[in-house]
Protein backbone atom coordinates (compact mmCIF):
# COMPACT_ATOMS: atom_id res chain seq x y z
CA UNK A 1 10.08 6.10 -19.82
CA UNK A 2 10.08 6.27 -15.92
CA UNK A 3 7.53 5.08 -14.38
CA UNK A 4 4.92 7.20 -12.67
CA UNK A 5 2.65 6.85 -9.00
CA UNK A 6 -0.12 7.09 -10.98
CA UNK A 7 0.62 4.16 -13.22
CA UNK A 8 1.03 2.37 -10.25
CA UNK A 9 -1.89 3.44 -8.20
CA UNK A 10 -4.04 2.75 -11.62
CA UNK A 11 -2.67 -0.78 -11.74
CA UNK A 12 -3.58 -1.50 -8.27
CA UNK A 13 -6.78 -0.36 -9.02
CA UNK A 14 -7.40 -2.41 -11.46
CA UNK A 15 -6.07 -5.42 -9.56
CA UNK A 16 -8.57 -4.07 -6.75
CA UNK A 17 -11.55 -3.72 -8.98
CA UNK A 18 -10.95 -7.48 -10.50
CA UNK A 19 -11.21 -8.90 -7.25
CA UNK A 20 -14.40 -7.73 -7.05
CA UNK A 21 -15.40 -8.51 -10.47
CA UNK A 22 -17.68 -12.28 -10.50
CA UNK A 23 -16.38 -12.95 -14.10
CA UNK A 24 -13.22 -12.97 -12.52
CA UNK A 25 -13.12 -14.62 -9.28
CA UNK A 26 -15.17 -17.28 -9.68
CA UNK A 27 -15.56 -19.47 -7.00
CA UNK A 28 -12.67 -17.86 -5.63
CA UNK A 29 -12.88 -15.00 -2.54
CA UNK A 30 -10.25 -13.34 -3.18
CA UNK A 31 -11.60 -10.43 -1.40
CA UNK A 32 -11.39 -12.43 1.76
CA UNK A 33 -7.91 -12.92 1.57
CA UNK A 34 -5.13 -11.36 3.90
CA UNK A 35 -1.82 -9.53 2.93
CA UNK A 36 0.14 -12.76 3.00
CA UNK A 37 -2.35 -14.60 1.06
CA UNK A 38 -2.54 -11.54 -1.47
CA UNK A 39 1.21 -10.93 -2.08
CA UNK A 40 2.16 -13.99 -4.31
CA UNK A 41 -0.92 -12.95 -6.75
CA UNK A 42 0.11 -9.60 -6.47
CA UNK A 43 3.56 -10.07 -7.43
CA UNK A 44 2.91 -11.99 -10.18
CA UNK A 45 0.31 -9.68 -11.37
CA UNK A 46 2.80 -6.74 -11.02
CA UNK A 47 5.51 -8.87 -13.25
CA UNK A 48 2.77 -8.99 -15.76
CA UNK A 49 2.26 -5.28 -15.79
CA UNK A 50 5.83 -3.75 -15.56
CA UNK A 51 8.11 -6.61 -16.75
CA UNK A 52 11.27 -6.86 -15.88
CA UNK A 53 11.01 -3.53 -14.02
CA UNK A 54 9.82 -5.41 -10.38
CA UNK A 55 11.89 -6.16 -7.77
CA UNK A 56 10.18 -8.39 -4.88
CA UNK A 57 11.73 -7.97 -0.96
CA UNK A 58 14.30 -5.21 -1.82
CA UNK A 59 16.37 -4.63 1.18
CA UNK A 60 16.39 -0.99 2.97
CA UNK A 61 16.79 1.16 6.17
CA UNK A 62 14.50 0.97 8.95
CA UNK A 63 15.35 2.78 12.17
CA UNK A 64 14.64 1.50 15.19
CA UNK A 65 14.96 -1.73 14.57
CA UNK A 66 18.08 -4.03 15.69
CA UNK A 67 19.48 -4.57 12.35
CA UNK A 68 18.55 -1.14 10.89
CA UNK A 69 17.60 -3.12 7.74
CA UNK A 70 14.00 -3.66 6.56
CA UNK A 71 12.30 -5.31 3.17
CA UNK A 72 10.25 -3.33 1.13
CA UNK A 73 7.28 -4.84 -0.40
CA UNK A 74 8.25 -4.15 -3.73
CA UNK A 75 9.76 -1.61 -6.19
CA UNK A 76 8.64 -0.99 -9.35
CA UNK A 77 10.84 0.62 -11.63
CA UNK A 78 11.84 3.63 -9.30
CA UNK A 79 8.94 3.24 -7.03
CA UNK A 80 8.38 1.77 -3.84
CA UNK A 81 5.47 0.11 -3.41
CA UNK A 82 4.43 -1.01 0.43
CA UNK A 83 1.10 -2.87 0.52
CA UNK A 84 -1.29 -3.85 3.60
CA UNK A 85 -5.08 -5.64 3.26
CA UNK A 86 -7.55 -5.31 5.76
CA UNK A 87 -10.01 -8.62 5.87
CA UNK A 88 -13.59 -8.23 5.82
CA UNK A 89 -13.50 -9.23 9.28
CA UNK A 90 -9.95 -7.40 10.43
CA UNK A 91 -10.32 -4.71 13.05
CA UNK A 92 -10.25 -1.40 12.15
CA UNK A 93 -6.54 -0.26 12.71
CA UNK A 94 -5.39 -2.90 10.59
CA UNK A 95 -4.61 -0.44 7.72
CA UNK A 96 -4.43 2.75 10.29
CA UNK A 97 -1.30 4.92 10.35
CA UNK A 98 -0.18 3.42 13.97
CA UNK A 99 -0.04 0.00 12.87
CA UNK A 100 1.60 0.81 9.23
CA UNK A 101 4.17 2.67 10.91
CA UNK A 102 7.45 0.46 9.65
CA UNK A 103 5.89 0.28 6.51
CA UNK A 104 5.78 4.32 6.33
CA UNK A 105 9.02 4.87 8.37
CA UNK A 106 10.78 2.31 5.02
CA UNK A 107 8.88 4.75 2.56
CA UNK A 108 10.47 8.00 4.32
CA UNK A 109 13.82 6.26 4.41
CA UNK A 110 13.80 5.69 0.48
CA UNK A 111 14.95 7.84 -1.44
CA UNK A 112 12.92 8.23 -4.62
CA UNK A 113 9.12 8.13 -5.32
CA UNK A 114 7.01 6.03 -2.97
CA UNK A 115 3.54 4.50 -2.49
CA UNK A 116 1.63 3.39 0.30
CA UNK A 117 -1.30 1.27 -0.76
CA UNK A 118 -3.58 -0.16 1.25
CA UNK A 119 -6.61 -2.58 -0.10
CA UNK A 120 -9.63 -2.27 2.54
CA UNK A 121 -12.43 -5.43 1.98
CA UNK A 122 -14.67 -4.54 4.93
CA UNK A 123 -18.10 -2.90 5.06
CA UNK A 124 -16.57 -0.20 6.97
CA UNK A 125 -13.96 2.01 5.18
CA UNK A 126 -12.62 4.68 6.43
CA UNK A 127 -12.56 8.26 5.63
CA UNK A 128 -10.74 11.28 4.35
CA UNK A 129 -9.84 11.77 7.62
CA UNK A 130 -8.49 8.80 9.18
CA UNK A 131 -6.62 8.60 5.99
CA UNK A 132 -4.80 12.26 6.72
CA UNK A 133 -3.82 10.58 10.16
CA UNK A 134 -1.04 9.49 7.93
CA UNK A 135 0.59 12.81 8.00
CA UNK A 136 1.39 12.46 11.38
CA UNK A 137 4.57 10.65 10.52
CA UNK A 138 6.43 8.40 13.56
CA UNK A 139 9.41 9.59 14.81
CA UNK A 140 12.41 8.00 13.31
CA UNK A 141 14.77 7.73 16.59
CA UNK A 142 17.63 9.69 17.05
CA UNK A 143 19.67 11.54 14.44
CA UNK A 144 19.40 14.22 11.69
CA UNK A 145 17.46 11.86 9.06
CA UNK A 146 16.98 12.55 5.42
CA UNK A 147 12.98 11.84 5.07
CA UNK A 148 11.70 11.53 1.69
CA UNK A 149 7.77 12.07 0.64
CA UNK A 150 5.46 9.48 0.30
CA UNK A 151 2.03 8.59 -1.12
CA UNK A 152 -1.15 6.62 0.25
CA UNK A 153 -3.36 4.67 -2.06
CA UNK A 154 -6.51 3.50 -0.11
CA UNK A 155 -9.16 1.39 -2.19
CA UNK A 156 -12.38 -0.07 -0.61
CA UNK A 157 -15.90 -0.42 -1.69
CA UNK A 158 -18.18 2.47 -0.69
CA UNK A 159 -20.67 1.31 2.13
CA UNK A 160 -23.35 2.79 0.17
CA UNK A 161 -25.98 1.43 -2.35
CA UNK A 162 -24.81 0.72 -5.38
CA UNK A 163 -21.71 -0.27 -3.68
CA UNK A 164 -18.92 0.98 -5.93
CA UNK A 165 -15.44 0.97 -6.10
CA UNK A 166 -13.97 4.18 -4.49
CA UNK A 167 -9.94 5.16 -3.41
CA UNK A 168 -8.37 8.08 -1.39
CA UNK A 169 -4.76 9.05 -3.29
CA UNK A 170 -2.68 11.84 -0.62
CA UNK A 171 0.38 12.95 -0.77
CA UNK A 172 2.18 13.08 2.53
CA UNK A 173 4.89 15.35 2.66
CA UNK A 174 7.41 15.63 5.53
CA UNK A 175 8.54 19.12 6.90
């Protein structure tokens, strides 16, 4: 059976929620780390969930760029997965639509079911939205491209008493 966004979005929730979890981490902040401290665990983790169905660094098109060749993140099964962290102590744009925009320009560029997901660890998450800024998709250079859909995963812990895990799912379509 194919895998689904939402079995991926529910496994990175997961993953999210454990790193919150003290019978988990330990002595270890994993909610601290960055994206490139986060990626081995995560591809391990994903390995562990979906078998032989991962594929780390898969190769793909990426306009504007020199090569025209970019890496995504990950695909799982027949989804691409493209993940970003923002640090407890990050600025605010690090998961914003401006500075994700090779990671969404990849995602439009595939073609098949993809996923966003970005893991926010600060005190201030942001909203509904900032996270529909996303729709504004960046221009792909010249030429009549084929643009595929694409979803957005946000996770973060509400800034409110009891803080609780909370996520934003959208699904950005291109017209």
């Amino acid at each position: 059976m194919a895998t689904t966004i939402k079995d991926v979005i529910d496994t990175f929730e997961y993953f999210f929620h454990s790193l919150y979890r003290k019978e988990f981490i330990k002595t270890l902040p994993l909610n601290t780390y960055s994206e490139r401290e986060l990626l081995p665990l995560v591809r391990c983790y994903l390995l562990g969930c979906f078998a032989d169905d991962v594929s780390p660094e898969v190769q793909s098109a990426l306009p504007g760029t020199l090569s025209g060749q970019g890496y995504i993140d990950f695909v799982i099964d027949d989804v691409a997965v493209e993940f970003a962290v923002r640090k407890p102590t990050a600025a605010r744009s690090t998961v914003s639509a401006t500075v994700n925009t090779t990671e969404i320009k990849k995602l439009m560029k595939f073609q098949g079911k993809a996923l966003l997901v970005l893991f926010d660890f600060s005190t201030t998450p942001y909203n509904e939205a900032q996270i529909d800024a996303f729709r504004s998709w960046p221009s792909l250079g010249k030429g009549n491209h084929k643009k595929s859909a694409f979803n957005v995963a946000y996770f973060y812990l509400s800034p409110k008493r009891p803080r609780t895990i909370e996520k934003i799912v959208k699904n950005i379509r291109i017209s």
